[in-house]
N, C-alpha and C. Protein backbone atom coordinates (compact mmCIF):
# COMPACT_ATOMS: atom_id res chain seq x y z
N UNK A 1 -8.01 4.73 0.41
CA UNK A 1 -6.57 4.77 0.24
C UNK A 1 -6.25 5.83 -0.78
N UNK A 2 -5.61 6.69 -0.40
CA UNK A 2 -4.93 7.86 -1.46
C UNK A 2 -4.44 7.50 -2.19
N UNK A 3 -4.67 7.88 -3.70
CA UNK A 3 -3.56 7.78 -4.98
C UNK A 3 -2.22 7.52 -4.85
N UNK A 4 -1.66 8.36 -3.81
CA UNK A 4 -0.55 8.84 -3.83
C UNK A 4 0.28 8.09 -3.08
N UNK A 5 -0.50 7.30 -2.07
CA UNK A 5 0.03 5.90 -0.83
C UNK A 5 -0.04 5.10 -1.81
N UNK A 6 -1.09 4.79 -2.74
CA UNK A 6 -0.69 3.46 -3.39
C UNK A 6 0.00 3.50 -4.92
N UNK A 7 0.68 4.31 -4.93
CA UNK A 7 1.70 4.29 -5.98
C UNK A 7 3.36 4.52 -5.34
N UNK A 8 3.16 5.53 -4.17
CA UNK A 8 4.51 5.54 -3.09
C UNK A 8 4.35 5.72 -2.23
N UNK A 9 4.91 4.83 -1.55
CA UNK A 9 5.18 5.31 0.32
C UNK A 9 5.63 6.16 0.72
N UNK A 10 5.32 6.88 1.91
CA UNK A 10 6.79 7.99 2.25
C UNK A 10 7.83 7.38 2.54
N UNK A 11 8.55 7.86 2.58
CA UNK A 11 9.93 7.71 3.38
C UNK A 11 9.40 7.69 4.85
N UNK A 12 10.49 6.37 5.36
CA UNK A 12 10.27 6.42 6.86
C UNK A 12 11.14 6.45 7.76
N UNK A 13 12.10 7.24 6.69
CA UNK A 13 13.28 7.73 7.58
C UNK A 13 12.38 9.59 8.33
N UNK A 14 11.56 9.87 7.38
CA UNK A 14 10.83 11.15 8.01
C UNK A 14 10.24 10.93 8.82
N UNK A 15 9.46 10.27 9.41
CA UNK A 15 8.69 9.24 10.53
C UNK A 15 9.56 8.70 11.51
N UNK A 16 9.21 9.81 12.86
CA UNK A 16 9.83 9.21 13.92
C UNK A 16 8.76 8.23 14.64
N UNK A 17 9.46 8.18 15.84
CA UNK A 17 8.56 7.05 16.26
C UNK A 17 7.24 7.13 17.17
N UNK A 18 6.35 6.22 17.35
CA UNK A 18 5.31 6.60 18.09
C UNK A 18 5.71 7.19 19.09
N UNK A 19 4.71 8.72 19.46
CA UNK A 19 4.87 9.15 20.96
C UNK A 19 4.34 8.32 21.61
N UNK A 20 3.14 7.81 21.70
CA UNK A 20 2.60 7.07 22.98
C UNK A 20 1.77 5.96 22.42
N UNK A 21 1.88 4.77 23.67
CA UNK A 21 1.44 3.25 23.57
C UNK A 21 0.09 3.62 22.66
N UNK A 22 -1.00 4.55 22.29
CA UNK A 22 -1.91 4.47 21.91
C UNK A 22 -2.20 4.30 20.08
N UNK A 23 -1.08 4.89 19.59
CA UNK A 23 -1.13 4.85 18.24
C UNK A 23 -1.11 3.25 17.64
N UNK A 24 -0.71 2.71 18.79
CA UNK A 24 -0.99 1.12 18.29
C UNK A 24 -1.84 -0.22 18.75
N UNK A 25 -2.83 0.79 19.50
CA UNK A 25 -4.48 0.06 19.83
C UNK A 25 -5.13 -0.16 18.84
N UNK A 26 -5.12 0.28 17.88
CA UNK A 26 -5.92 -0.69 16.22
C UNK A 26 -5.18 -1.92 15.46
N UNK A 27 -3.61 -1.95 15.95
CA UNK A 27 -3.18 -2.87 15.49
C UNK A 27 -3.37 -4.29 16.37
N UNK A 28 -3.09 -3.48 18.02
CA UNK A 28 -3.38 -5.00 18.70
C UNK A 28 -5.03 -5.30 18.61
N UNK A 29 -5.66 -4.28 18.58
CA UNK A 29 -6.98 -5.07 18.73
C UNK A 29 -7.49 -5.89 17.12
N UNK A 30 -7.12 -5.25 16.02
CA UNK A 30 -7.25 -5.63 14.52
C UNK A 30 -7.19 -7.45 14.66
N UNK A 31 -8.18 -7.84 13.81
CA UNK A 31 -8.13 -9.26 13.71
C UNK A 31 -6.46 -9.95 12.48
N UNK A 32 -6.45 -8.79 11.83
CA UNK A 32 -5.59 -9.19 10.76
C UNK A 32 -4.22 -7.92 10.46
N UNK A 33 -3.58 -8.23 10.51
CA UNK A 33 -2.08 -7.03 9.96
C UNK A 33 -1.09 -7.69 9.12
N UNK A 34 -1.38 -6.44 8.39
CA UNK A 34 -0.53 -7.60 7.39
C UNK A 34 0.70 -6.53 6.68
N UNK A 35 1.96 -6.90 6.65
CA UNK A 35 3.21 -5.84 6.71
C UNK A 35 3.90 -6.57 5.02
N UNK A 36 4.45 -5.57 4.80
CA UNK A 36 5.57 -5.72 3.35
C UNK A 36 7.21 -5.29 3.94
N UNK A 37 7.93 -6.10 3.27
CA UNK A 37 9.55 -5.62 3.70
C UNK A 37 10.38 -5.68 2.65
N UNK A 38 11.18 -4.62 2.79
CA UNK A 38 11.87 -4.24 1.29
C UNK A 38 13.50 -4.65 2.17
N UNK A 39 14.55 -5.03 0.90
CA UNK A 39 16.05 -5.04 1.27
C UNK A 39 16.82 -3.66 1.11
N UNK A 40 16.22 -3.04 0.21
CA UNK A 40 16.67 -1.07 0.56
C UNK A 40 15.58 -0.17 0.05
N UNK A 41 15.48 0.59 0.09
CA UNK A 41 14.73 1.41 -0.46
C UNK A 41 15.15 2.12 -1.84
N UNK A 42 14.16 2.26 -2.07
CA UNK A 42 13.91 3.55 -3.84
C UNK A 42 14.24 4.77 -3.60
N UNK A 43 14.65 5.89 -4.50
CA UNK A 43 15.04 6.98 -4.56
C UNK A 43 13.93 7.35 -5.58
N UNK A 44 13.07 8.14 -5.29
CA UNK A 44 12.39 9.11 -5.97
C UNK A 44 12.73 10.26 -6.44
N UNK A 45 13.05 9.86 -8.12
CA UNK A 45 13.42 10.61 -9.18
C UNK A 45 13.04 12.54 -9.03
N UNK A 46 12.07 12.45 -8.05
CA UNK A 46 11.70 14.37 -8.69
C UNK A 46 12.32 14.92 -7.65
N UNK A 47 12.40 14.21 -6.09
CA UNK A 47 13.02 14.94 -4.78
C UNK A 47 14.30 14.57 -4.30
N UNK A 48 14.39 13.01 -4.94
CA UNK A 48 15.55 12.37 -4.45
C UNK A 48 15.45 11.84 -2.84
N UNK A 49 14.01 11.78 -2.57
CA UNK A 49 13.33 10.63 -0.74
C UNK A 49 13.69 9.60 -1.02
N UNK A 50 14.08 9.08 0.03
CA UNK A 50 13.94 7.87 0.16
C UNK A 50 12.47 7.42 -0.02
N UNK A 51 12.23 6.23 -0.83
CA UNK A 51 10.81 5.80 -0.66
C UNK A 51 10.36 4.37 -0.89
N UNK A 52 9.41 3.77 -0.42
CA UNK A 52 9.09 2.37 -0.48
C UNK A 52 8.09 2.35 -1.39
N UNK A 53 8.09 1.47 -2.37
CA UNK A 53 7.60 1.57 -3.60
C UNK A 53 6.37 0.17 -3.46
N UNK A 54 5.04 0.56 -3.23
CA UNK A 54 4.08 -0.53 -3.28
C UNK A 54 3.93 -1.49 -4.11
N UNK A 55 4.27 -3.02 -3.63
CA UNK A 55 3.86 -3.93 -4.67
C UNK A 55 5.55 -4.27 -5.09
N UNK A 56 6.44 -3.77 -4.26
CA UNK A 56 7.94 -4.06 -5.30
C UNK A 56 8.80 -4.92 -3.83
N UNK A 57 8.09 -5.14 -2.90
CA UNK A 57 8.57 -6.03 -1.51
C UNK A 57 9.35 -7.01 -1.66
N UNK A 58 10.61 -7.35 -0.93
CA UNK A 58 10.73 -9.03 -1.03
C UNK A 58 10.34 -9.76 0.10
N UNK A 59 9.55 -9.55 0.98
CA UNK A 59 8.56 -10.38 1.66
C UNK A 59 7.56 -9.46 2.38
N UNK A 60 6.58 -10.76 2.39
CA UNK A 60 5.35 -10.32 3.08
C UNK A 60 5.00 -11.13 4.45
N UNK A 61 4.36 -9.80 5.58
CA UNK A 61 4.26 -11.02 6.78
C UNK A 61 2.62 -10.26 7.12
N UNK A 62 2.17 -11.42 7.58
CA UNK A 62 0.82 -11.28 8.16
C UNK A 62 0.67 -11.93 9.48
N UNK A 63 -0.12 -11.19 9.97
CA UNK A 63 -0.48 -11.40 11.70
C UNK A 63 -1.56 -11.90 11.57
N UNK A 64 -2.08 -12.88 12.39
CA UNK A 64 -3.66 -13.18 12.23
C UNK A 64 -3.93 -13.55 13.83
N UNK A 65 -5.08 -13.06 14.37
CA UNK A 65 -5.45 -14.57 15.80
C UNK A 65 -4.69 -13.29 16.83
N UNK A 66 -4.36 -12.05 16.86
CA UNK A 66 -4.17 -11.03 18.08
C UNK A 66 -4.36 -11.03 19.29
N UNK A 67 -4.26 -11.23 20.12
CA UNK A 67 -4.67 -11.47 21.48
C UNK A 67 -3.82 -12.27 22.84
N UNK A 68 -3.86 -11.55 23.51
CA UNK A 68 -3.17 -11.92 24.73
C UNK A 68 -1.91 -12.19 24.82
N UNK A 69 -1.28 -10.74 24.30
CA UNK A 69 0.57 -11.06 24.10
C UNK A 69 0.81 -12.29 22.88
N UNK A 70 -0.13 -12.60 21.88
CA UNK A 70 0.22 -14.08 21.25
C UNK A 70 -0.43 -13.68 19.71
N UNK A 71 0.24 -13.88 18.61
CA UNK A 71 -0.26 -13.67 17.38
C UNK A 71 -0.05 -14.96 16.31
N UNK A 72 -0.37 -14.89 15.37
CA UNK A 72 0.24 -16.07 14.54
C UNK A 72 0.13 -15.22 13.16
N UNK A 73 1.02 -15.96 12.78
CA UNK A 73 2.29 -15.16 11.72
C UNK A 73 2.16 -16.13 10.36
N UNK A 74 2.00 -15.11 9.35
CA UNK A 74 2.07 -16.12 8.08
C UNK A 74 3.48 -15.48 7.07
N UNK A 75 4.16 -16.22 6.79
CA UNK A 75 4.83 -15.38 5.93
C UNK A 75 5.79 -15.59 4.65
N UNK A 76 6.53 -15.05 3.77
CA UNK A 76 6.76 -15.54 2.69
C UNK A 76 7.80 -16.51 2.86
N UNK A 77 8.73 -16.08 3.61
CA UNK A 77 10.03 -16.31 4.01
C UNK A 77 10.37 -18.01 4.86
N UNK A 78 8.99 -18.25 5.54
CA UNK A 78 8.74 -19.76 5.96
C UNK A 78 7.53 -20.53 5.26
N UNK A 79 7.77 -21.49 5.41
CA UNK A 79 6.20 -22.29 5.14
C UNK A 79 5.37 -22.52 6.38
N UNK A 80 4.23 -22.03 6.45
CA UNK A 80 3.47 -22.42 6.90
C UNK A 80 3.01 -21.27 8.34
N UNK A 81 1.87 -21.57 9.40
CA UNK A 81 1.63 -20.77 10.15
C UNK A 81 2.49 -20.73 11.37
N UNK A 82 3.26 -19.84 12.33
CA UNK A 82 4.17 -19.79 13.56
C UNK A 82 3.22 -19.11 14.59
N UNK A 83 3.35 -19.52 15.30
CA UNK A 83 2.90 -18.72 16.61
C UNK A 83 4.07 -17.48 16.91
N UNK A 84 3.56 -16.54 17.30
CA UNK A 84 4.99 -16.06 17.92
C UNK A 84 4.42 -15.18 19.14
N UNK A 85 5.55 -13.95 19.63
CA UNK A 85 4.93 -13.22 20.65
C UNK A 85 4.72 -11.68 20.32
N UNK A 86 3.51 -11.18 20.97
CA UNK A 86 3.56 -9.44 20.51
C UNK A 86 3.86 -9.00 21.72
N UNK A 87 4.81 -7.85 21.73
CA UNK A 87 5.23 -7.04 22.96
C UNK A 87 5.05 -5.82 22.43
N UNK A 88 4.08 -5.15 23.43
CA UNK A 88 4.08 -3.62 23.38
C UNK A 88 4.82 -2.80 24.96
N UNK A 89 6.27 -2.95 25.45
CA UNK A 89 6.92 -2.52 26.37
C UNK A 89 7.30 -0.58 26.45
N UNK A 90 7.15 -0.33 25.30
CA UNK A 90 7.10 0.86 25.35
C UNK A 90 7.08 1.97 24.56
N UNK A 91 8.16 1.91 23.62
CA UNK A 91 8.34 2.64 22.72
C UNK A 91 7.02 2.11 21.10
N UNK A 92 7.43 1.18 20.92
CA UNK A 92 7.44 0.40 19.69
C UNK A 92 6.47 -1.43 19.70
N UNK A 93 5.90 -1.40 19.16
CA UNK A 93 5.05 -2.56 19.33
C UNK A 93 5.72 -3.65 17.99
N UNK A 94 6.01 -4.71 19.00
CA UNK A 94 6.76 -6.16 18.41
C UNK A 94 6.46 -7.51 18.62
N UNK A 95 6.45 -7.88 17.25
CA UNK A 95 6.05 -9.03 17.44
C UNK A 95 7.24 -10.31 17.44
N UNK A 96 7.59 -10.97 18.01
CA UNK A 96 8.90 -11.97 17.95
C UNK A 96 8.75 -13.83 17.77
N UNK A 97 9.37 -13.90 16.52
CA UNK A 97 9.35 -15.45 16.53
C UNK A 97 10.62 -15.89 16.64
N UNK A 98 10.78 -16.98 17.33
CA UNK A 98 12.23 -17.65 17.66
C UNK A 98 11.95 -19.10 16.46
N UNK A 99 12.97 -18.78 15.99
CA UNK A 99 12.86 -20.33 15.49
C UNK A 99 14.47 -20.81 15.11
N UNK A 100 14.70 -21.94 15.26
CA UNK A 100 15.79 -22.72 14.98
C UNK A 100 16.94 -21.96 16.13
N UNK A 101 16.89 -21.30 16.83
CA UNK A 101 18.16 -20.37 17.17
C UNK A 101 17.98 -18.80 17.27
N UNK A 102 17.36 -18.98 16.38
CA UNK A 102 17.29 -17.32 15.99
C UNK A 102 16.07 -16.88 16.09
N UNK A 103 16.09 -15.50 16.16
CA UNK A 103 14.81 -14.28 16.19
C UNK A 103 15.07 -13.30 15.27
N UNK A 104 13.15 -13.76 14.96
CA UNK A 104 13.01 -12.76 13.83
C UNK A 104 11.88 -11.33 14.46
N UNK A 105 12.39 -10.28 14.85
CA UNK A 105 11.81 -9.38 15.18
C UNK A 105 11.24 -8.36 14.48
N UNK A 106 10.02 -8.17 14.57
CA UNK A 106 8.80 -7.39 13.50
C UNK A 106 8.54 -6.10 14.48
N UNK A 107 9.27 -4.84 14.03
CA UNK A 107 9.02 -4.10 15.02
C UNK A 107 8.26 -2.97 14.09
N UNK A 108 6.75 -2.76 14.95
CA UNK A 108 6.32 -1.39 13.82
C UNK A 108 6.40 -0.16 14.93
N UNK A 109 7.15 0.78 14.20
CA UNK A 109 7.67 1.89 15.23
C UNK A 109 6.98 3.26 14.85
N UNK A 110 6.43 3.54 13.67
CA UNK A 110 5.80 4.96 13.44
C UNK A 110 4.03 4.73 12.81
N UNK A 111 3.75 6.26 12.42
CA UNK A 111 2.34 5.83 11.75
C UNK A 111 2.71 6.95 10.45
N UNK A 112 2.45 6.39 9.67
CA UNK A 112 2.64 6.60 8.36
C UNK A 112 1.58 7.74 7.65
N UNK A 113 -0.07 7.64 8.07
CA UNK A 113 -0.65 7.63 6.71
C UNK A 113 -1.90 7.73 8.10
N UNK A 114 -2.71 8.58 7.97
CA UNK A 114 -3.79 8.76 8.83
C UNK A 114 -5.37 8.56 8.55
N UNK A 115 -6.69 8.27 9.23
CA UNK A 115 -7.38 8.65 8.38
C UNK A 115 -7.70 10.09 8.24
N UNK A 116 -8.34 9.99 7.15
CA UNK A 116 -8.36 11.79 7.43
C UNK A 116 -9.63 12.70 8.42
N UNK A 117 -10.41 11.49 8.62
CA UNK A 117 -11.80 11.81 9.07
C UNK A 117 -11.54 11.89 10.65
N UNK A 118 -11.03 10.51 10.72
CA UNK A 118 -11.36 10.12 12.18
C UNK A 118 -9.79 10.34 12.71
N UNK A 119 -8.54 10.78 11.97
CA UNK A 119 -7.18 10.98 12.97
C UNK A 119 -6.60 9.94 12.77
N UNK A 120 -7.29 8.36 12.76
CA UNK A 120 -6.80 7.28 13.17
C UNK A 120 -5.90 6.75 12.12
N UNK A 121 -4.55 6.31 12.94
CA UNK A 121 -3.50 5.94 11.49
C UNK A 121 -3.80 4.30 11.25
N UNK A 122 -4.03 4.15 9.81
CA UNK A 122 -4.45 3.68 8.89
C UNK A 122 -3.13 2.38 8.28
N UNK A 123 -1.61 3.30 8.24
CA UNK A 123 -0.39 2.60 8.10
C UNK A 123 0.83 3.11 8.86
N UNK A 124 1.26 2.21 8.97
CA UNK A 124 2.30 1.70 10.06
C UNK A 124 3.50 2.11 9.48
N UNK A 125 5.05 2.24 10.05
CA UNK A 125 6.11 2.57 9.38
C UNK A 125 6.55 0.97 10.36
N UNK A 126 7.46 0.11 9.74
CA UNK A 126 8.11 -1.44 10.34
C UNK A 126 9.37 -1.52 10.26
N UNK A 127 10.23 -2.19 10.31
CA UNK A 127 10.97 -3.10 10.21
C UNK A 127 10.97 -4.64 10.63
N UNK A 128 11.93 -4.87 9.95
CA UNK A 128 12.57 -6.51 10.14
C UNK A 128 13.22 -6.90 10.22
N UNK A 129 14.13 -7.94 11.52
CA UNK A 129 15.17 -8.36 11.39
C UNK A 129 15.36 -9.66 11.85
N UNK A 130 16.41 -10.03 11.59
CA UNK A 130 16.76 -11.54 12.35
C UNK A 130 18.46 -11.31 12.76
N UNK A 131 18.14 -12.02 13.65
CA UNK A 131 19.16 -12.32 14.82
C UNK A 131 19.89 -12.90 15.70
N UNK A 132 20.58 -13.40 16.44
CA UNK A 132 20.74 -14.25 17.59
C UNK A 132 20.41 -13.53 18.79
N UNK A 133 20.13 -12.46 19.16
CA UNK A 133 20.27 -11.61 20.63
C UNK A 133 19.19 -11.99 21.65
N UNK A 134 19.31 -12.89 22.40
CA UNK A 134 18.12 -13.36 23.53
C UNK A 134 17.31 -12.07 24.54
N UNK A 135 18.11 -10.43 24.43
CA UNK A 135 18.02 -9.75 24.87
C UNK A 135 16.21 -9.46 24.16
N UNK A 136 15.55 -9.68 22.45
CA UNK A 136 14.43 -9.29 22.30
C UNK A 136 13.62 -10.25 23.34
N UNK A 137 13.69 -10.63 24.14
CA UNK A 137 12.56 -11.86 24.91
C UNK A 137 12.32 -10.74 26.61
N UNK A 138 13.39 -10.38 26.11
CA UNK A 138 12.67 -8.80 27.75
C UNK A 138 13.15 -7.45 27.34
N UNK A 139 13.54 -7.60 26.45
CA UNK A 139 14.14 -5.87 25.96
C UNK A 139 13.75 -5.78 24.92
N UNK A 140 12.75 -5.73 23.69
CA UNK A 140 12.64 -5.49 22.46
C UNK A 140 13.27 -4.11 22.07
N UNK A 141 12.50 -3.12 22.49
CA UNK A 141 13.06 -1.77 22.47
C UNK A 141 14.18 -1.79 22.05
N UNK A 142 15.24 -1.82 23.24
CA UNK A 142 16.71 -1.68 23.02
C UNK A 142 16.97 -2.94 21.90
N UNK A 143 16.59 -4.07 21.92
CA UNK A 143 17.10 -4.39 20.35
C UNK A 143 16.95 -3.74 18.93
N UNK A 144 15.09 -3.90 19.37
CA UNK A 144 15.17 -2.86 18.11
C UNK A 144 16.15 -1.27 17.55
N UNK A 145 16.89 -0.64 18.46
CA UNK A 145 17.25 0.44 18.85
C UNK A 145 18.92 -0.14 17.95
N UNK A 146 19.21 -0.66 18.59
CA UNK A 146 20.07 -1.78 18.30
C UNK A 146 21.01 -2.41 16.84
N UNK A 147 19.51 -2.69 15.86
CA UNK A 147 19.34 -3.19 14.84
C UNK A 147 18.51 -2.48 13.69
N UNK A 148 18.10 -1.60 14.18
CA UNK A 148 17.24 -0.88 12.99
C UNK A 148 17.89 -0.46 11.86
N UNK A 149 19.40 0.14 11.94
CA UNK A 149 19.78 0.58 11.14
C UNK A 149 20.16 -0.18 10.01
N UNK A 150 20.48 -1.68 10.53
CA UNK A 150 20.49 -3.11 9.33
C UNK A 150 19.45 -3.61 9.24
N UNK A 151 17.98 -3.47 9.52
CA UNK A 151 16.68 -4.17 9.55
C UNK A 151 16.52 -3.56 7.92
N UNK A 152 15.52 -4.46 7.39
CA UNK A 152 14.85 -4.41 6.42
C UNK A 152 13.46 -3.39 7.05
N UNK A 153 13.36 -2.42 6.21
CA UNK A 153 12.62 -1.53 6.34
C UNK A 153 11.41 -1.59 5.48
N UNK A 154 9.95 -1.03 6.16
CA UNK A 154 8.32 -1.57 5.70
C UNK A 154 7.61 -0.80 6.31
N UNK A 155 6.23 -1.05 5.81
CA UNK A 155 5.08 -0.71 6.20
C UNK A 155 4.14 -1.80 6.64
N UNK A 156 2.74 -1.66 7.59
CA UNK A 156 1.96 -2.56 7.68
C UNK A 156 0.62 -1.43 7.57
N UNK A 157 -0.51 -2.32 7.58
CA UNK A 157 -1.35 -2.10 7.54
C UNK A 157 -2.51 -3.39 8.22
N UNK A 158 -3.79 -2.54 8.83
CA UNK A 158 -4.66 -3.61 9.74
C UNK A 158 -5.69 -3.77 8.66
N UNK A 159 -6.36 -4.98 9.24
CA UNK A 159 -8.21 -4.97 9.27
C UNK A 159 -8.28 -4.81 7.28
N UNK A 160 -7.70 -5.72 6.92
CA UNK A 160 -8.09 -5.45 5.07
C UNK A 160 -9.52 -6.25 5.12
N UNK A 161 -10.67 -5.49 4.50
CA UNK A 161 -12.01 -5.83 4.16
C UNK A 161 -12.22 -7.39 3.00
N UNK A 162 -12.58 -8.21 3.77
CA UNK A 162 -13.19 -9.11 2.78
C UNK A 162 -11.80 -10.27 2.97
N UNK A 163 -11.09 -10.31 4.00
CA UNK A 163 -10.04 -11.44 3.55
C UNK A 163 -10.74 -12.10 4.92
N UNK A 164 -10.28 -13.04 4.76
CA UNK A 164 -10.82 -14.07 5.88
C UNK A 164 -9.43 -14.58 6.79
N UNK A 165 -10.02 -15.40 7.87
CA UNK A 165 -8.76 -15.85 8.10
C UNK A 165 -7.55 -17.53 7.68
N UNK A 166 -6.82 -17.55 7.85
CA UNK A 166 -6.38 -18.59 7.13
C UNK A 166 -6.75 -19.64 8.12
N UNK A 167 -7.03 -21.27 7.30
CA UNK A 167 -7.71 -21.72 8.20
C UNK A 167 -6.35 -22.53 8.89
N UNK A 168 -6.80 -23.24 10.53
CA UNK A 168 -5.94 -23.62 11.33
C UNK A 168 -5.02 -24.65 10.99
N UNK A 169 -3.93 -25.16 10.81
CA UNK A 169 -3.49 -26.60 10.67
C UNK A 169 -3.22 -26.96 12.14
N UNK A 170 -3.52 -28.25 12.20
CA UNK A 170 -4.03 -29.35 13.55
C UNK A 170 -2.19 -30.23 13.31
């Protein structure tokens, strides 16, 4: 991890969105992803970027259990583990939990931060939102499209070394 990622994020208003379904084959196949979400972003004093400042989040969400359109979700904002759904339809890869009424849609739309060796991006550009619109259950895209501009804006990142997974509640 670069110095420079873990003291500031870029801006991900500079980060458009994935060209193609492939930039996000390490996230669906990754056993673990785990995302931060900020309520606005930082202004960096020397350029005046927008920027997401590591470690200064007001929530955290983690993916665990990947596989077959189906993830489970840990996060600050609820107690306890949710099932929810991952859709990769086209643009943008999302994950969606309905609960009480509402949807909370986890959409990661760019790649942030590469490795440098192998090409492969390393971090994710996200958002977050919640909603009433039944339209994310076959249209994510166009919601996300939709809502981004009021989503809480983030990063994720896969596959952190040495964490395990959380264990199941029955």
């Amino acid at each position: 991890m670069s110095t420079l990622r873990s003291i500031i994020l870029l801006t991900l208003a500079l980060a458009g969105p994935a060209q193609a379904q492939g930039i996000f084959d390490n996230l669906v196949q990754s056993r673990y992803v785990h995302c931060a979400f900020y309520k606005t972003y930082d202004v960096d004093r020397n350029t005046g970027d927008l920027v997401l400042v590591e470690g200064r989040s007001q929530s955290l969400t983690h993916f665990q259990a990947i596989h077959d359109g189906h993830a489970r979700q840990i996060s600050t904002r609820v107690a306890g583990a949710r099932h929810v759904k991952m859709m990769n339809p086209g643009k943008y890869l999302h994950f969606v939990d309905h609960v009480a009424g509402m949807y909370v849609l986890t959409t990661i739309h760019s790649c942030l931060d590469r490795d440098p060796r192998s090409g492969v991006c390393v971090s994710y550009g996200a958002s977050q939102s919640r909603h009433f619109d039944a339209r994310v259950l076959t249209d994510p895209d166009a919601v996300y499209e939709a809502l981004k501009d009021s989503s809480d804006p983030g990063f994720c990142d896969h596959s952190f070394i040495g964490i395990q997974e959380a264990s199941k509640s029955r």
